[in-house]
C-alpha atoms as a PDB file:
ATOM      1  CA  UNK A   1     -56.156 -24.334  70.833  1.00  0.00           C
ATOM      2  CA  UNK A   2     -56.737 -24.191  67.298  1.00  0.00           C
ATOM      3  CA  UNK A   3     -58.068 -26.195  64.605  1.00  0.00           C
ATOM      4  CA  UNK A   4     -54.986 -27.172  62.371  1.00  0.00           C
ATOM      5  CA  UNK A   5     -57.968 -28.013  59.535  1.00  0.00           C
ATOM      6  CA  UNK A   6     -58.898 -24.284  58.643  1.00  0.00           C
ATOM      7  CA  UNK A   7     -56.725 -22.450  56.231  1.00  0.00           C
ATOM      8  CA  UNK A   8     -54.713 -19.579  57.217  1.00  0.00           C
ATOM      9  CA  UNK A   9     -56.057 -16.475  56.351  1.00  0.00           C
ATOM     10  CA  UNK A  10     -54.636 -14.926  53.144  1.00  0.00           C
ATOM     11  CA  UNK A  11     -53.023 -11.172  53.204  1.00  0.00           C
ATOM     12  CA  UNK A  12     -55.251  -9.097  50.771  1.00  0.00           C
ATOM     13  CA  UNK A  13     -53.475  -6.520  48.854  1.00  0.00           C
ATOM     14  CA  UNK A  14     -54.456  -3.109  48.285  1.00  0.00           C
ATOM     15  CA  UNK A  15     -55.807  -4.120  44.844  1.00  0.00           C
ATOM     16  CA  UNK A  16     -58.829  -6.024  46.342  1.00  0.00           C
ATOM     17  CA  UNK A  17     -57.681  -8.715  47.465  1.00  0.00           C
ATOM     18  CA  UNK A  18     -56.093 -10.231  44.179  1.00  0.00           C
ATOM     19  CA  UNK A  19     -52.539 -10.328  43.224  1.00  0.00           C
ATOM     20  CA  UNK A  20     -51.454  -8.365  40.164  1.00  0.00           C
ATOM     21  CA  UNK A  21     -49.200  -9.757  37.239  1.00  0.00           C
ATOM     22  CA  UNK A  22     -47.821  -7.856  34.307  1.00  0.00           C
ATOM     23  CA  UNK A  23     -50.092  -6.227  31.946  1.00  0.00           C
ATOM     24  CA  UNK A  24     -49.941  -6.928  28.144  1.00  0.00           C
ATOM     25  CA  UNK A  25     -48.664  -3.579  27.418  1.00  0.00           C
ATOM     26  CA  UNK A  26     -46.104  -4.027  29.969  1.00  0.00           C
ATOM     27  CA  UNK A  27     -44.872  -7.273  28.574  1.00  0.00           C
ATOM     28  CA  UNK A  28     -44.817  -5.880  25.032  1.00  0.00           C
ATOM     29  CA  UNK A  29     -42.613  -2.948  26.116  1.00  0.00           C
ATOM     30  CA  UNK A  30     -40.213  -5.009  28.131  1.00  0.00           C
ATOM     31  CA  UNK A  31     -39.885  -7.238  24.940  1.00  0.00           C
ATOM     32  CA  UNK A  32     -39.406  -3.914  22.548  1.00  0.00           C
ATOM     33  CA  UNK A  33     -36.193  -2.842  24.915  1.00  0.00           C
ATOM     34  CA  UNK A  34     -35.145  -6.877  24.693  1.00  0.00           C
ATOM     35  CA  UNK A  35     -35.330  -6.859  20.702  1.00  0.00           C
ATOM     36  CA  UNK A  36     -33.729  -3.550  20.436  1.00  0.00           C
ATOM     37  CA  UNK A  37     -30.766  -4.149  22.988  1.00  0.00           C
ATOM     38  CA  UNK A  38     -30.491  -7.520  20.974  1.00  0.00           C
ATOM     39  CA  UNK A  39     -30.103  -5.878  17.778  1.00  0.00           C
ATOM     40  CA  UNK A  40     -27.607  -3.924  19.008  1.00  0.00           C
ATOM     41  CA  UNK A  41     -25.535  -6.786  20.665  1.00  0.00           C
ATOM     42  CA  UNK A  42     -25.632  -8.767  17.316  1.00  0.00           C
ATOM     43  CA  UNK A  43     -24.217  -5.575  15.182  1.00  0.00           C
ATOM     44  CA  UNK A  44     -21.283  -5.508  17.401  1.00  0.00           C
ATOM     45  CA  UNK A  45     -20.931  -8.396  17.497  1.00  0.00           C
ATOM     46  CA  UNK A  46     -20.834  -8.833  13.526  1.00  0.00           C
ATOM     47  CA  UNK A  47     -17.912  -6.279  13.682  1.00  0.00           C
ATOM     48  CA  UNK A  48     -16.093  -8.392  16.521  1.00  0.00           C
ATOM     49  CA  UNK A  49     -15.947 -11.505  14.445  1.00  0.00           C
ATOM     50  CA  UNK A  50     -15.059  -9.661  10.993  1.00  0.00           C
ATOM     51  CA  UNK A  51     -11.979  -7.389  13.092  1.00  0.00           C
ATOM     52  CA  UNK A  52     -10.973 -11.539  14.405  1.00  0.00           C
ATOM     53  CA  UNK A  53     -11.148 -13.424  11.034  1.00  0.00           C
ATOM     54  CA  UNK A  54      -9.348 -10.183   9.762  1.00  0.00           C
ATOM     55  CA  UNK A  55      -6.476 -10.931  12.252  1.00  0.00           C
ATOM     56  CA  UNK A  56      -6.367 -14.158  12.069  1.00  0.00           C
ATOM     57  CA  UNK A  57      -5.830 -14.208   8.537  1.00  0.00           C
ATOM     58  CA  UNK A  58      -2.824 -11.503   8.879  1.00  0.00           C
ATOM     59  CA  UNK A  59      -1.508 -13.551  11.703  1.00  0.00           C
ATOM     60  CA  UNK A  60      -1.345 -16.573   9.554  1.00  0.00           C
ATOM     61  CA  UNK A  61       0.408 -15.268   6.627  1.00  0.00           C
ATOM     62  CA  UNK A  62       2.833 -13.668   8.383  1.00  0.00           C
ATOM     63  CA  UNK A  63       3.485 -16.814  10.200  1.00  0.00           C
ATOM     64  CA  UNK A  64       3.647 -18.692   6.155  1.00  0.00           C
ATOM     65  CA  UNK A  65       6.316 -16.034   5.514  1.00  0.00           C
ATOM     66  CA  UNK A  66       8.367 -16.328   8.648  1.00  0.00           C
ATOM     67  CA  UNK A  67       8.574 -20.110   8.289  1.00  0.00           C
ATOM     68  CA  UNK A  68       9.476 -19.664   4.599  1.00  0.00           C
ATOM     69  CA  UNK A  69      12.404 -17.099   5.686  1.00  0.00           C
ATOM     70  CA  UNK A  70      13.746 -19.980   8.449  1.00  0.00           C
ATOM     71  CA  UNK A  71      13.507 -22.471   5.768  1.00  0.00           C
ATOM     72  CA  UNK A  72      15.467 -21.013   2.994  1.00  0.00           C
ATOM     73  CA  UNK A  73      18.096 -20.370   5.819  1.00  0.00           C
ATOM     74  CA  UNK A  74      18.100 -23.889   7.485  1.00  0.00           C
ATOM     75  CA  UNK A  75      18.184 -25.549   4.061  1.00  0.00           C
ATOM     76  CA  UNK A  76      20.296 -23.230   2.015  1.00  0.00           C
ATOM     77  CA  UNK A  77      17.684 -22.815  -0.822  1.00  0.00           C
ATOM     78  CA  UNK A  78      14.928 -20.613  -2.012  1.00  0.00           C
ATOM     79  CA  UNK A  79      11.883 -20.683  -0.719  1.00  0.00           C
ATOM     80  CA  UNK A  80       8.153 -19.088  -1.215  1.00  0.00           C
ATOM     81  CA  UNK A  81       5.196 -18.314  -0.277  1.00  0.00           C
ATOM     82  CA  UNK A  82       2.739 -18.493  -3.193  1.00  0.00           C
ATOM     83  CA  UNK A  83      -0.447 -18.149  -3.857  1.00  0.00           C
ATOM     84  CA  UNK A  84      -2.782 -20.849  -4.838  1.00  0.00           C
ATOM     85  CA  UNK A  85      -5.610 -19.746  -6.923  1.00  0.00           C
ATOM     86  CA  UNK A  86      -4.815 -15.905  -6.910  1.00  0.00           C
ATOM     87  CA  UNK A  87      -7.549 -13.524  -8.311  1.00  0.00           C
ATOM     88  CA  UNK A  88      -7.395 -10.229  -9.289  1.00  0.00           C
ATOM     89  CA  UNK A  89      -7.043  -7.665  -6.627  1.00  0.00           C
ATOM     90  CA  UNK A  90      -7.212 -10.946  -3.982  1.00  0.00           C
ATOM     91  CA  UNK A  91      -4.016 -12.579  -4.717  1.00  0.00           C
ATOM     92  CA  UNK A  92      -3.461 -14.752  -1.519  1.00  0.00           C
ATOM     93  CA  UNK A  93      -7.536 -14.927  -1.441  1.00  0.00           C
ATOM     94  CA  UNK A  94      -7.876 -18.332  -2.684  1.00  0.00           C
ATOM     95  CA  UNK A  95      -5.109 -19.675  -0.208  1.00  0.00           C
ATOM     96  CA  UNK A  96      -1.331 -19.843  -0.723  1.00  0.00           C
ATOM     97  CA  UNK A  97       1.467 -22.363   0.184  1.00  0.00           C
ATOM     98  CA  UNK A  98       5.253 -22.354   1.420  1.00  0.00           C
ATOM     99  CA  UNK A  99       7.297 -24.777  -0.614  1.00  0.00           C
ATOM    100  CA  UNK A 100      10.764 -25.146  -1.708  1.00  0.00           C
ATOM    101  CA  UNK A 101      12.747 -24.640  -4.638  1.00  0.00           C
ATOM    102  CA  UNK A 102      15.730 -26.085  -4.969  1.00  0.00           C
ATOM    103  CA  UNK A 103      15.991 -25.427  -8.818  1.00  0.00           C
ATOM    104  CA  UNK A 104      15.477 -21.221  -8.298  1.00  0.00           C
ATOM    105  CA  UNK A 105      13.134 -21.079 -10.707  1.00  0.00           C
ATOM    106  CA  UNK A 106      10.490 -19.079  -9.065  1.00  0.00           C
ATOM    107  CA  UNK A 107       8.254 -22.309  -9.283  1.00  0.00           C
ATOM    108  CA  UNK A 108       7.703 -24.617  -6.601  1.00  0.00           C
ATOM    109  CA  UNK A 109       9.450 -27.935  -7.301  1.00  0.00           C
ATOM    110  CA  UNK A 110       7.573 -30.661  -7.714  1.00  0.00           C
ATOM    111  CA  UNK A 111       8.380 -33.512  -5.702  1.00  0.00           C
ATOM    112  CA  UNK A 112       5.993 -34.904  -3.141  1.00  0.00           C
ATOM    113  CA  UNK A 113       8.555 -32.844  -0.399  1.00  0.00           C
ATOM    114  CA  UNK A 114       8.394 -29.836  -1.802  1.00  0.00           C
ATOM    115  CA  UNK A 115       5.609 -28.385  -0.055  1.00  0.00           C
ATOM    116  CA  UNK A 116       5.948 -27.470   3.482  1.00  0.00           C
ATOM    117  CA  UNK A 117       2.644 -26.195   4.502  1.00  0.00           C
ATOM    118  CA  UNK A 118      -0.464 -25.114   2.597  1.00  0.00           C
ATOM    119  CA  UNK A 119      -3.262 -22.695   3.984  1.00  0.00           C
ATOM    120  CA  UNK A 120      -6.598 -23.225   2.719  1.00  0.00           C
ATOM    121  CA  UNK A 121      -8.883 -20.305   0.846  1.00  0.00           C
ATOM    122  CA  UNK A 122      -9.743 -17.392   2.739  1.00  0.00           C
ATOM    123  CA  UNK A 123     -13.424 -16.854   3.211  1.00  0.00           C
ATOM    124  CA  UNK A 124     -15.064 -14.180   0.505  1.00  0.00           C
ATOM    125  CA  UNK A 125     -15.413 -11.468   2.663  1.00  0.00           C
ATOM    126  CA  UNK A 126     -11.711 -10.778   3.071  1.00  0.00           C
ATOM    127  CA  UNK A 127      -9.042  -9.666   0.874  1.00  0.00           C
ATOM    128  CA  UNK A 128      -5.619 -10.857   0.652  1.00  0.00           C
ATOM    129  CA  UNK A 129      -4.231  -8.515  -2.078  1.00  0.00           C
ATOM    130  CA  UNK A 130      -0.706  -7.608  -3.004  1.00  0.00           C
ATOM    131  CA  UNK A 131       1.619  -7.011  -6.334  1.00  0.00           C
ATOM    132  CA  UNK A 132       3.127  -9.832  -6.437  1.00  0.00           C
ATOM    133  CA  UNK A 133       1.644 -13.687  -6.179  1.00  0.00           C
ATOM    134  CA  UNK A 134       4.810 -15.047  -5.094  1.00  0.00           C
ATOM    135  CA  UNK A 135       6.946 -13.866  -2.583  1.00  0.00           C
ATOM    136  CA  UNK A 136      10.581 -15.778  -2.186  1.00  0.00           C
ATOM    137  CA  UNK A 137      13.631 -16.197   0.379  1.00  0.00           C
ATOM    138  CA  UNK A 138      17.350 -17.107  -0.448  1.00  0.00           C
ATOM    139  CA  UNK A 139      19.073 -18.789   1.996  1.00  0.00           C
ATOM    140  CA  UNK A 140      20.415 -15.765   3.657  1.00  0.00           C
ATOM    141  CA  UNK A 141      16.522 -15.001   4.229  1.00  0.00           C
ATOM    142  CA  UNK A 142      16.705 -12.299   2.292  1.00  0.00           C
ATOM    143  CA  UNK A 143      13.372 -11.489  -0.521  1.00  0.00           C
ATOM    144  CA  UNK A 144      14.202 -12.938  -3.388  1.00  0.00           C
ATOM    145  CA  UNK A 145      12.926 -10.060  -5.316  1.00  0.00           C
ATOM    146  CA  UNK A 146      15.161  -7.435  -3.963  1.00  0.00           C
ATOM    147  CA  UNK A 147      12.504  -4.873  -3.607  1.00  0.00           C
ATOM    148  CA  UNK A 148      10.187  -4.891  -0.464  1.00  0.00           C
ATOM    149  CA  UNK A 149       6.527  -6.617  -1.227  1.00  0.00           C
ATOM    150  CA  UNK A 150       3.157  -5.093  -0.290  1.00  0.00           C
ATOM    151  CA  UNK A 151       0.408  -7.086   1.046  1.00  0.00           C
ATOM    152  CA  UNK A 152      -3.186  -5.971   2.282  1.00  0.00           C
ATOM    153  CA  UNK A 153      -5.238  -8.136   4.609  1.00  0.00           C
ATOM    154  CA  UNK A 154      -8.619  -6.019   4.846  1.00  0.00           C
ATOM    155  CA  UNK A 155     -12.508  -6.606   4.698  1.00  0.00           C
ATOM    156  CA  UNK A 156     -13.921  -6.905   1.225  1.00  0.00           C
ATOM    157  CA  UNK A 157     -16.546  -3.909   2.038  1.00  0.00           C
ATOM    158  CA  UNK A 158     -13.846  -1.748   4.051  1.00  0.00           C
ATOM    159  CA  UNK A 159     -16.016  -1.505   6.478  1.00  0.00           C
ATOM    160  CA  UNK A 160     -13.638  -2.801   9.444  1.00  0.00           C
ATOM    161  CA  UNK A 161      -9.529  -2.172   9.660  1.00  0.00           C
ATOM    162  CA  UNK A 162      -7.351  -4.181   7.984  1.00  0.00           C
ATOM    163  CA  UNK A 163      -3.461  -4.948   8.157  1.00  0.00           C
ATOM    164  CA  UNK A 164      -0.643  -3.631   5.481  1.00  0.00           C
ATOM    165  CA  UNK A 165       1.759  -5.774   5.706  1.00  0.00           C
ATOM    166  CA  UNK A 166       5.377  -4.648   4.168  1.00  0.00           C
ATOM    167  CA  UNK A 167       7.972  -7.575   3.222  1.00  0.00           C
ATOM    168  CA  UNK A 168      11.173  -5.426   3.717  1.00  0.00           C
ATOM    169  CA  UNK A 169      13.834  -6.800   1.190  1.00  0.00           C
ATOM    170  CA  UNK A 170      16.134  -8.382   4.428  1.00  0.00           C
ATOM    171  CA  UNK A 171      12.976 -10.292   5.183  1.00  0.00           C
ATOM    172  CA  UNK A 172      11.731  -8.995   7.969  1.00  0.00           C
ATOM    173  CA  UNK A 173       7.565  -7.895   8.121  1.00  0.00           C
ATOM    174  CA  UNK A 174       6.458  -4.470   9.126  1.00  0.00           C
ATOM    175  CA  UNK A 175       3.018  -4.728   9.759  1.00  0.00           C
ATOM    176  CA  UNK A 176       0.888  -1.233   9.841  1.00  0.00           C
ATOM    177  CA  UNK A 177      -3.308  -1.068  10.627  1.00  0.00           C
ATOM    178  CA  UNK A 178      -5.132   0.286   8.414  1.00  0.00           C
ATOM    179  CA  UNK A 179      -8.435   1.764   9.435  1.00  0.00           C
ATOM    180  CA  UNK A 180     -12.062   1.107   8.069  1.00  0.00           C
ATOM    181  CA  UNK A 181     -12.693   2.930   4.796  1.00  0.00           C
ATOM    182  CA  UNK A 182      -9.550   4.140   4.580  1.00  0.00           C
ATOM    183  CA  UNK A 183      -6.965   3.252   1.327  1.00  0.00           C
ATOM    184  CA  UNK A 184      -5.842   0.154   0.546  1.00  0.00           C
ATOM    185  CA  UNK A 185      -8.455  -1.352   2.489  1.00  0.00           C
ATOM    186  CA  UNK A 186     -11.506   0.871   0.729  1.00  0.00           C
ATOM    187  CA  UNK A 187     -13.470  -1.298  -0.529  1.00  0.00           C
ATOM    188  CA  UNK A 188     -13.331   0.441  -4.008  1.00  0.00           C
END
């Protein structure tokens, strides 16, 4: 029989008899490969989020212009896409709206009805550039400029690809990437 009182005997290692952790200099180097894997992660990650925010932003403006195009056809008036608080080389930059007018004027009318949607200003490190600050449908849904329109969604730095969007003058949107550092979406 045995006495249940006395502990077990413990299994020594080969080490004499102790068990053996990590070292400091072991932990330090797994924590190097952590930081530097990190690093890495957060870089491409940075690029992730700029390539979204760039597509979003294309996504959205095309989306202004096709419900300005169905507009002008379901109400049998003009009606644009304009930009808000355009700056040089960043037209659409500080936002745009889609709003009617009824007058063809090239100016938004200004009854409380007029505007049908408004997009707020895009953040500073994209672009929104293009010729033109306003960009208009007749009622057929054609451009009310007769000429096709240009307009560049791209980072401010280039560094990521960017969108060219073309206006055809029947309406319609041709949209073509652009890659990183490459004209219009340079940087320069």
């Amino acid at each position: 029989m045995t006495n249940r009182s006395q502990p077990m005997p413990r299994a020594h290692s080969q080490h004499g008899g102790r068990d053996r952790g990590f070292t400091l200099i072991e932990l330090m180097a797994s924590l190097s490969v952590m930081v530097i894997l990190a690093g890495l992660a957060a870089a491409s990650m940075n690029s992730t989020m700029s390539n979204n925010r760039i597509y979003a932003t294309q996504t959205e403006l095309i989306a202004s212009l096709a419900l300005a195009r169905s507009e002008a056809a379901r109400r049998g008036v003009t009606v644009l896409v304009t930009a808000t608080a355009p700056a040089s080389g960043n037209a659409f930059g500080g936002g745009w709206r889609v709003c009617v007018d009824a007058d063809g004027d090239g100016a938004c009318d200004s009854d409380s009805t007029a505007v049908l949607r408004t997009h707020e200003a895009i953040a500073s490190s994209i672009v929104v550039g293009g010729s033109s600050t306003t960009i208009g449908f007749n009622p057929m849904g054609f451009l009310t400029q007769g000429a096709s329109a240009d307009i560049t969604v791209c980072a401010s730095d280039g560094a990521v690809a960017g969108y060219d969007l073309n206006i055809q003058p029947n309406g319609m949107v041709d949209v073509a990437d652009v890659a990183a550092h490459a004209s219009p979406c340079s940087g320069s």
